[in-house]
PDB file of N, CA and C in Angstrom:
ATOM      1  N   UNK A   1    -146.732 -18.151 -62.220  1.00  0.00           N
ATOM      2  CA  UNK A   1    -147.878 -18.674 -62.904  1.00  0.00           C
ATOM      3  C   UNK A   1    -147.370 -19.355 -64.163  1.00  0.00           C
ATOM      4  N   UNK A   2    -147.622 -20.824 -64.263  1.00  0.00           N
ATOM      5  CA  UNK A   2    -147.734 -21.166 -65.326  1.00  0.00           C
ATOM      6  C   UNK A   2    -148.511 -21.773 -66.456  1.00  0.00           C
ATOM      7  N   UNK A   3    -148.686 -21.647 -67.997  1.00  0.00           N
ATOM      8  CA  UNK A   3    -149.528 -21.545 -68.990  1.00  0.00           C
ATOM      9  C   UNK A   3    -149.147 -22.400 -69.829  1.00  0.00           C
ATOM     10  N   UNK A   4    -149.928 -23.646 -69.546  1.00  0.00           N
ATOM     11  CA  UNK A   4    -149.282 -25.035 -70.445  1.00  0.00           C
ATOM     12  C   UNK A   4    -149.639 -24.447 -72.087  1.00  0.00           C
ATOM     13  N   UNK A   5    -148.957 -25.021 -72.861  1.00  0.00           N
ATOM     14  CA  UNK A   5    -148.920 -25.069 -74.447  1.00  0.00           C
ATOM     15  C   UNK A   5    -150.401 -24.881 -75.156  1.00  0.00           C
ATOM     16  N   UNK A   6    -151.452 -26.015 -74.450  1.00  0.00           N
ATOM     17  CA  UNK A   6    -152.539 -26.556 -74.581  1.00  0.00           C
ATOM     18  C   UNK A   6    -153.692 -25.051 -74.599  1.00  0.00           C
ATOM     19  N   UNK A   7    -153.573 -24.044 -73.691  1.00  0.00           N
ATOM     20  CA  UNK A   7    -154.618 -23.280 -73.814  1.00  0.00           C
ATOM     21  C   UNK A   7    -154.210 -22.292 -74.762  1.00  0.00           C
ATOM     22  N   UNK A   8    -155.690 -22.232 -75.148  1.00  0.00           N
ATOM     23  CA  UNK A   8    -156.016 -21.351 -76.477  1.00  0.00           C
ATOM     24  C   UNK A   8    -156.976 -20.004 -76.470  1.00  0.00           C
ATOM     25  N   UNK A   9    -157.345 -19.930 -75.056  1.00  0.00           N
ATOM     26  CA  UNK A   9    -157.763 -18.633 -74.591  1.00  0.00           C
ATOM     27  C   UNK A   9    -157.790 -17.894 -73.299  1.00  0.00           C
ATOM     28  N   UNK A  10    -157.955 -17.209 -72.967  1.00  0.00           N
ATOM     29  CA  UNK A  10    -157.606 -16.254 -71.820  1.00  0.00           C
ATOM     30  C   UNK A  10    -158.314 -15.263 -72.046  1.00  0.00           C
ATOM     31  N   UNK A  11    -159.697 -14.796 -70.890  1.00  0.00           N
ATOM     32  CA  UNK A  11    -160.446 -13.980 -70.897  1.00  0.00           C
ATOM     33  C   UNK A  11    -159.956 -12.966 -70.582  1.00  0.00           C
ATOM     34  N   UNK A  12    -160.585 -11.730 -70.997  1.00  0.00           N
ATOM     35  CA  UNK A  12    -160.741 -10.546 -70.503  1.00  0.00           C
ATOM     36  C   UNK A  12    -160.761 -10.316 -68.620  1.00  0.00           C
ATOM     37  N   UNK A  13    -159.592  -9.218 -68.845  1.00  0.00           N
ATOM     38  CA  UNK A  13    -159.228  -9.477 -67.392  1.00  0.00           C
ATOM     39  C   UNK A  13    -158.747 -10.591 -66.285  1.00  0.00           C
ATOM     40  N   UNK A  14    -158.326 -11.646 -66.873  1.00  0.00           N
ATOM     41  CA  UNK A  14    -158.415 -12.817 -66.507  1.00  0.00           C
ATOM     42  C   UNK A  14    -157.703 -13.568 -64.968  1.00  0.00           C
ATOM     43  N   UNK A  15    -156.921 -12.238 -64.846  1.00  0.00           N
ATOM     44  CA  UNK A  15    -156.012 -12.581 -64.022  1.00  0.00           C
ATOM     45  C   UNK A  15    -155.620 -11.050 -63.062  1.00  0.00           C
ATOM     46  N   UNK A  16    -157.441 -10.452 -63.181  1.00  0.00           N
ATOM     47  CA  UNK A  16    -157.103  -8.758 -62.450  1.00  0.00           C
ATOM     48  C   UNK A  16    -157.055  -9.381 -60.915  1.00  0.00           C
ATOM     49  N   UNK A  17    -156.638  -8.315 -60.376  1.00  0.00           N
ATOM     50  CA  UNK A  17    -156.364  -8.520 -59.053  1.00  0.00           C
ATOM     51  C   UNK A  17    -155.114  -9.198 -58.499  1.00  0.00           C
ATOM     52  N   UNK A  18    -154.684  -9.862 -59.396  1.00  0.00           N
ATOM     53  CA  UNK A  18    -153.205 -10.962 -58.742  1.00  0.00           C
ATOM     54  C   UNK A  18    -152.068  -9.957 -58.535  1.00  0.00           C
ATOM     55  N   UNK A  19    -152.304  -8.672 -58.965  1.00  0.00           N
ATOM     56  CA  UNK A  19    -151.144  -8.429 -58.151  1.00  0.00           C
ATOM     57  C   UNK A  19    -151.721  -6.770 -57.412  1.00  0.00           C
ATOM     58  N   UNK A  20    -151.216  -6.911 -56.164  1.00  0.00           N
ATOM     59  CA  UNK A  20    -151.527  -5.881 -55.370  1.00  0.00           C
ATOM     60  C   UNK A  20    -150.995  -5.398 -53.980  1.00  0.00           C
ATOM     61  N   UNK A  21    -150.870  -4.794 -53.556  1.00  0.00           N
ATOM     62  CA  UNK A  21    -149.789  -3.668 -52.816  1.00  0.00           C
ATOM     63  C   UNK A  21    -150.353  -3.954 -51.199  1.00  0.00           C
ATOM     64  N   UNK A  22    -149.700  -4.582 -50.400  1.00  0.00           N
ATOM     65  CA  UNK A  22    -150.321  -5.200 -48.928  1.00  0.00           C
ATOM     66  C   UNK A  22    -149.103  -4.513 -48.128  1.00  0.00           C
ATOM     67  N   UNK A  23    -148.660  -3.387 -46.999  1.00  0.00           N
ATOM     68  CA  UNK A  23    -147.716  -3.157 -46.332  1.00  0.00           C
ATOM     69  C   UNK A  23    -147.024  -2.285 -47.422  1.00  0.00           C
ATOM     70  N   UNK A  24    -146.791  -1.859 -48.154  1.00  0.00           N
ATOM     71  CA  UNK A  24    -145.377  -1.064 -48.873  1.00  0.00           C
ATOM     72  C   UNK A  24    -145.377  -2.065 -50.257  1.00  0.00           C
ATOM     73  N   UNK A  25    -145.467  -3.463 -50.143  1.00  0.00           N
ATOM     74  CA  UNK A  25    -144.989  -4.420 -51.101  1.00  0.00           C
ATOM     75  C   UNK A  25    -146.013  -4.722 -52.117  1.00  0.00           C
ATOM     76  N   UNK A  26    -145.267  -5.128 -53.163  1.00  0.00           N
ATOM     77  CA  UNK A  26    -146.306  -5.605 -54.353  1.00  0.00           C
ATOM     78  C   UNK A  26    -146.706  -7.503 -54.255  1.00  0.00           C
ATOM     79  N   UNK A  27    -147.814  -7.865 -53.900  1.00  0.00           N
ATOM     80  CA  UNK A  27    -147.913  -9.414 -53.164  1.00  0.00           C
ATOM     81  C   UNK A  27    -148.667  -9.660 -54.892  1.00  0.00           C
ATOM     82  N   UNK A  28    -148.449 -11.368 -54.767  1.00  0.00           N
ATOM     83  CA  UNK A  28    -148.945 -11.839 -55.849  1.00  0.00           C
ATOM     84  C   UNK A  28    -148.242 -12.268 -57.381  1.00  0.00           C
ATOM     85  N   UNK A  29    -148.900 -12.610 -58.346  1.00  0.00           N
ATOM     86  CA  UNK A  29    -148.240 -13.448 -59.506  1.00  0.00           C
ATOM     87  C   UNK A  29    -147.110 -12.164 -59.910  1.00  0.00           C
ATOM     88  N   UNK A  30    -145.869 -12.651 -59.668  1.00  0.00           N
ATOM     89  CA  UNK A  30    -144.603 -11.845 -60.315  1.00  0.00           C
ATOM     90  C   UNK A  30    -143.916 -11.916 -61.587  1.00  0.00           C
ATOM     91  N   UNK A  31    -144.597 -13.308 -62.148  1.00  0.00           N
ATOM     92  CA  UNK A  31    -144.384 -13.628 -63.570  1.00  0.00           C
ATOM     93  C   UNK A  31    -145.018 -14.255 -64.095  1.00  0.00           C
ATOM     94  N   UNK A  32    -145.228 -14.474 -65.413  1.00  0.00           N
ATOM     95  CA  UNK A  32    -146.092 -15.377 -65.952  1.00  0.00           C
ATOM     96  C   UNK A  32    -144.837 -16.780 -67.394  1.00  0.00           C
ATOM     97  N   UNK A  33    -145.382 -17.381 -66.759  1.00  0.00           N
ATOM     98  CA  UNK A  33    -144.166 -18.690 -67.109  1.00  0.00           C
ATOM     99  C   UNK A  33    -145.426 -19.382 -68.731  1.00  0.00           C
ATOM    100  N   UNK A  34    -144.836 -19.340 -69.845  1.00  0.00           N
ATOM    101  CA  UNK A  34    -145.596 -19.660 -70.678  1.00  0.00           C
ATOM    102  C   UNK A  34    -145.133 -20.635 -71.433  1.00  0.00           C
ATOM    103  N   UNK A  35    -145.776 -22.039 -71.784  1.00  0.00           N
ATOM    104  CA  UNK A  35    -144.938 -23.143 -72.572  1.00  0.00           C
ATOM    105  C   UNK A  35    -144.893 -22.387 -73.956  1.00  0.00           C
ATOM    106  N   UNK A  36    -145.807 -22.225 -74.457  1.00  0.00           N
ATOM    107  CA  UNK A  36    -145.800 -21.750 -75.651  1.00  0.00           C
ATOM    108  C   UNK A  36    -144.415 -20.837 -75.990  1.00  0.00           C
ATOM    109  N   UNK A  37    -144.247 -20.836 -77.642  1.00  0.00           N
ATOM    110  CA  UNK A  37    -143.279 -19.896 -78.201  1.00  0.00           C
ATOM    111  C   UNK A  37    -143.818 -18.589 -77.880  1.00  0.00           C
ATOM    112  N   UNK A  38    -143.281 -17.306 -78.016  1.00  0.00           N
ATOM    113  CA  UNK A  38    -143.925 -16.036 -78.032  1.00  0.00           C
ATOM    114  C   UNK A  38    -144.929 -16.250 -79.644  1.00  0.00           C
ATOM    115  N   UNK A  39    -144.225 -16.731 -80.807  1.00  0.00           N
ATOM    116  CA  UNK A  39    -144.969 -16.616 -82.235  1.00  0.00           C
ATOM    117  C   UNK A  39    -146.538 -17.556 -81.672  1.00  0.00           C
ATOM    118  N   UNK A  40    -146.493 -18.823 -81.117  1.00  0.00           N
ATOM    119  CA  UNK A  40    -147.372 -19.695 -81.500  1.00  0.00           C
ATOM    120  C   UNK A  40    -148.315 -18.893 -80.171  1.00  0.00           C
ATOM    121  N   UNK A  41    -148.025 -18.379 -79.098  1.00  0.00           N
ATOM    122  CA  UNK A  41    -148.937 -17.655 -78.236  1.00  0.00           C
ATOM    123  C   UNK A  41    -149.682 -16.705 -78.836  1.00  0.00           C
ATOM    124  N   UNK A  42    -148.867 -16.048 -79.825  1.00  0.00           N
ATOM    125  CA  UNK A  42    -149.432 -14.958 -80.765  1.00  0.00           C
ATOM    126  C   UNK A  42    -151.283 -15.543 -80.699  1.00  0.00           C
ATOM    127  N   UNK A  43    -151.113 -16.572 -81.716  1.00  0.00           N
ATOM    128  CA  UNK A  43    -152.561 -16.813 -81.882  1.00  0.00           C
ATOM    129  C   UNK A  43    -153.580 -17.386 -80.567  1.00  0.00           C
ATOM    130  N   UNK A  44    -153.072 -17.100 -79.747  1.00  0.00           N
ATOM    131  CA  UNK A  44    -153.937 -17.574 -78.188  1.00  0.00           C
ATOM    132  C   UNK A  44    -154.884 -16.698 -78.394  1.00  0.00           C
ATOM    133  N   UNK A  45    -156.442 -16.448 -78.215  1.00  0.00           N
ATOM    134  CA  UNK A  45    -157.836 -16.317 -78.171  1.00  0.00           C
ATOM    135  C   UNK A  45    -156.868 -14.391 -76.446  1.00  0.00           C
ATOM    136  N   UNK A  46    -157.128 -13.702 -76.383  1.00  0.00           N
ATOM    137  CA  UNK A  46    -156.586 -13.139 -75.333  1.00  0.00           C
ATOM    138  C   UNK A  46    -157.665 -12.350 -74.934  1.00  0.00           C
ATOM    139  N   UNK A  47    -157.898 -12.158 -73.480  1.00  0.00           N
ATOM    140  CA  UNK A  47    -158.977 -10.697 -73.406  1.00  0.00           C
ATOM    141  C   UNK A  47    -157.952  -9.997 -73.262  1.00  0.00           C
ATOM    142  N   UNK A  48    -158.347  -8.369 -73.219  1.00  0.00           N
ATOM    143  CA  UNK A  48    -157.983  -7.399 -73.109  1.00  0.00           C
ATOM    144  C   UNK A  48    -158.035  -6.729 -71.665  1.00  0.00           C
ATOM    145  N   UNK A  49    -157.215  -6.129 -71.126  1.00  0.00           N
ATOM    146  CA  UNK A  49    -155.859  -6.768 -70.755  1.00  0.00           C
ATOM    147  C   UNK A  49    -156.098  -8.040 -70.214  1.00  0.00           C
ATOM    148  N   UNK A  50    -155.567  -8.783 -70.236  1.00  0.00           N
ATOM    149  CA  UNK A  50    -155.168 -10.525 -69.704  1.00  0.00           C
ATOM    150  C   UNK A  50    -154.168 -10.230 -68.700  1.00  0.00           C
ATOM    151  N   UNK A  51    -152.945  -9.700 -68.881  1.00  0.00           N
ATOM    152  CA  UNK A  51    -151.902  -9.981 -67.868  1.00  0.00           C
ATOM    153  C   UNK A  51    -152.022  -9.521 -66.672  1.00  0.00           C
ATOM    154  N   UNK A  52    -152.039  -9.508 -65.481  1.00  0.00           N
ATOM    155  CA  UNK A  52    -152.038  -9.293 -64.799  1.00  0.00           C
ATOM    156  C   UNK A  52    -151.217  -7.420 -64.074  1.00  0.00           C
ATOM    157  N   UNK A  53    -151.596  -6.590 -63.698  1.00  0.00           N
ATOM    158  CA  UNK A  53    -150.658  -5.188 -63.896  1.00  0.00           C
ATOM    159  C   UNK A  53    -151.124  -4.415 -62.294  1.00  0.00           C
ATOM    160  N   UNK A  54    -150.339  -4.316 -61.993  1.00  0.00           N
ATOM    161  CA  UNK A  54    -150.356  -3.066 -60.595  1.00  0.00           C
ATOM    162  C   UNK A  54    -150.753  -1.532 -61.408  1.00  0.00           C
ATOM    163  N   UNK A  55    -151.648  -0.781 -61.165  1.00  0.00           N
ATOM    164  CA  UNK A  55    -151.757   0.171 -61.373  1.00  0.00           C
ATOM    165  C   UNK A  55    -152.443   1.479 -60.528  1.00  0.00           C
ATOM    166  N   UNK A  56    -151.951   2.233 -59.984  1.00  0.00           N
ATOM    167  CA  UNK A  56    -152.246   2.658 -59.049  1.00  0.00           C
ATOM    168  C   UNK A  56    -151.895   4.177 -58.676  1.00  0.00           C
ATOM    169  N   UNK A  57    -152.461   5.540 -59.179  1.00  0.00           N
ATOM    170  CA  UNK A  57    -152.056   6.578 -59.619  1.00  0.00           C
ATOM    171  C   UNK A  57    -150.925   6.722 -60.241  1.00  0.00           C
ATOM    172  N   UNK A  58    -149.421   7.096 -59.451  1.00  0.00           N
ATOM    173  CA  UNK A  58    -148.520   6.925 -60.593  1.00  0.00           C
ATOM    174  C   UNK A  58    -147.662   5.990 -60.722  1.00  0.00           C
ATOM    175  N   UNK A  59    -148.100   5.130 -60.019  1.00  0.00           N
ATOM    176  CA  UNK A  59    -146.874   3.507 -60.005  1.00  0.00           C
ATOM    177  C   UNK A  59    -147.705   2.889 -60.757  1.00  0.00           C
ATOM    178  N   UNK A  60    -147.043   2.169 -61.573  1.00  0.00           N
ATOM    179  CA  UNK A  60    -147.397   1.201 -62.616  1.00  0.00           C
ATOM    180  C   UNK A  60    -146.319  -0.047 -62.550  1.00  0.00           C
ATOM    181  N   UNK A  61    -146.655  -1.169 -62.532  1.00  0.00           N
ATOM    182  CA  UNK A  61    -146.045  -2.310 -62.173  1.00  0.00           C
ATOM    183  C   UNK A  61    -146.659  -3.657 -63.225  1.00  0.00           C
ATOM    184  N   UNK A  62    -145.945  -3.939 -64.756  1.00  0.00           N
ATOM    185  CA  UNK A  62    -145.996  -4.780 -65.466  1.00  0.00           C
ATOM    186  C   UNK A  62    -145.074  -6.257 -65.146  1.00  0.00           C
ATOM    187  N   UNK A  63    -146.040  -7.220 -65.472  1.00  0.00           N
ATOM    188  CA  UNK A  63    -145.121  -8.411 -64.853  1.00  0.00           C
ATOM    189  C   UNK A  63    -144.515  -8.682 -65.825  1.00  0.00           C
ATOM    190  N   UNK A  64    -143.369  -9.449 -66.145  1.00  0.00           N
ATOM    191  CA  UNK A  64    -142.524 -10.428 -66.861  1.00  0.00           C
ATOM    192  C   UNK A  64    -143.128 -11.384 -67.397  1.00  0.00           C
ATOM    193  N   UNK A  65    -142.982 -11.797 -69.061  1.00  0.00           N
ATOM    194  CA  UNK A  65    -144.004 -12.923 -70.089  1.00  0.00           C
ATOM    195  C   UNK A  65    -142.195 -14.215 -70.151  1.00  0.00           C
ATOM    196  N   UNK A  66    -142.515 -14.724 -69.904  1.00  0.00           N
ATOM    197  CA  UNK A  66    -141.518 -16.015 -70.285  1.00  0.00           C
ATOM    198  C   UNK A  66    -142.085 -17.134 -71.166  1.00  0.00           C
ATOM    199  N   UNK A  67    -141.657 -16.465 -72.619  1.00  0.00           N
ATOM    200  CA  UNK A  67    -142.293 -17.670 -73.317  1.00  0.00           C
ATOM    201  C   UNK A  67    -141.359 -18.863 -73.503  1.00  0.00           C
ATOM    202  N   UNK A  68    -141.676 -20.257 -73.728  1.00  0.00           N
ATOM    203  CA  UNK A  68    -141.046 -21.304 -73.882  1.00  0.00           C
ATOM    204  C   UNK A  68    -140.767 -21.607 -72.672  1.00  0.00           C
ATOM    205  N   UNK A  69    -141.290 -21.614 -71.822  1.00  0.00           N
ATOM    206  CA  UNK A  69    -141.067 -21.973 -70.340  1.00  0.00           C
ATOM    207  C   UNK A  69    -141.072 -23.514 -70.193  1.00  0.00           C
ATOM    208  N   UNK A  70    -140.059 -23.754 -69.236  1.00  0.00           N
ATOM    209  CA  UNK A  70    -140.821 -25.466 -68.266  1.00  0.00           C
ATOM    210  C   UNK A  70    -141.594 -25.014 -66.845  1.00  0.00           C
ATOM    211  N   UNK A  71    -142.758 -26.094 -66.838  1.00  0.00           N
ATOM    212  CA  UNK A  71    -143.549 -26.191 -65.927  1.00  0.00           C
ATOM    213  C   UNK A  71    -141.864 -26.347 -64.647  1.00  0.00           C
ATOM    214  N   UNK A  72    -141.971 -25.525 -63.630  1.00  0.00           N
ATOM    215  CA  UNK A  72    -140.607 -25.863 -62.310  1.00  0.00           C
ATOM    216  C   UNK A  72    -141.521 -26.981 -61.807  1.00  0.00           C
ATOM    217  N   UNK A  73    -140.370 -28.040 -61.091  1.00  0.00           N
ATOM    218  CA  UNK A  73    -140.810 -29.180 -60.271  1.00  0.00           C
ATOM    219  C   UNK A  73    -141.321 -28.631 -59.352  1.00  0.00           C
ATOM    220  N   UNK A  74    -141.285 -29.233 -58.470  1.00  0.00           N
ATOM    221  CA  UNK A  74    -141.796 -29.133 -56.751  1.00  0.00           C
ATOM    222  C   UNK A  74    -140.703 -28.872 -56.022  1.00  0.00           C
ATOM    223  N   UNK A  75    -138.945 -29.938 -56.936  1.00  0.00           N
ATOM    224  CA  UNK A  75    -138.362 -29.491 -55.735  1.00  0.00           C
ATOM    225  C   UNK A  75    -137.780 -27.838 -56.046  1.00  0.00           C
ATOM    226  N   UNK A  76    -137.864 -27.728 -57.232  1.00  0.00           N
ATOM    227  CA  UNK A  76    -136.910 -26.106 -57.586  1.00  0.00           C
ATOM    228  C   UNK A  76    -137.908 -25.412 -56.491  1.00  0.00           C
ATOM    229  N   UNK A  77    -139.192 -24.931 -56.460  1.00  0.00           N
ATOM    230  CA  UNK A  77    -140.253 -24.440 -56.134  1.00  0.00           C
ATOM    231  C   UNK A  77    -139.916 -24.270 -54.212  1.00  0.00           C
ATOM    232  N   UNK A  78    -139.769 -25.498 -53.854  1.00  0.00           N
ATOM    233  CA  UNK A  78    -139.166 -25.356 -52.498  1.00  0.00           C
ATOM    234  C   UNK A  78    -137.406 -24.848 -52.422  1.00  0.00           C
ATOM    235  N   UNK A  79    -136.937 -25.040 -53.127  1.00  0.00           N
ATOM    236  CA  UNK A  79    -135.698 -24.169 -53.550  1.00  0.00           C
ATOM    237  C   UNK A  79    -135.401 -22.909 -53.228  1.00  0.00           C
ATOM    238  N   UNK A  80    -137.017 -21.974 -53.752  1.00  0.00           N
ATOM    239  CA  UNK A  80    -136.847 -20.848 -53.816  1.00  0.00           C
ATOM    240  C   UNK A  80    -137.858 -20.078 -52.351  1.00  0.00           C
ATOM    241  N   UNK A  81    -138.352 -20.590 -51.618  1.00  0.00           N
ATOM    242  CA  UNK A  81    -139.202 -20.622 -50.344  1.00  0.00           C
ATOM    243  C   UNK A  81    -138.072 -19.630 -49.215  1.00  0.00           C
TER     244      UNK A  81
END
């Protein structure tokens, strides 16, 4: 998932459900790719929780924040297929 520079808010819950447990496996957003700095995200508008999280009696599964990210092309993207 990626989070151009440009947005300045992110609702509450915004992104529940993206990750979840199909067969044994955890399916769905595995990271979140962010243009922004971590400081200048600071002031992003956020709901509570926003990120996306597996939670599920005692497995708990937090995704990865990559701030300063590049948007990947198309071809890296088929790269990794």
């Amino acid at each position: 998932m990626y989070i151009p520079e440009s947005v300045t808010y992110i609702g509450h819950h915004a992104f529940w459900g993206a990750v979840y447990k199909s067969d044994g496996k955890l399916i769905g957003i595995s990271e979140m790719n962010v243009a922004a700095s971590e400081e200048s995200f600071a002031n992003t508008q956020l709901g509570k929780p926003w990120l996306p999280k597996y939670d599920y009696m005692l497995f708990k599964k937090s995704i990865t924040v990559n701030y300063s990210a590049q948007r990947a092309t198309l071809e890296e993207l088929q790269k990794t297929e």
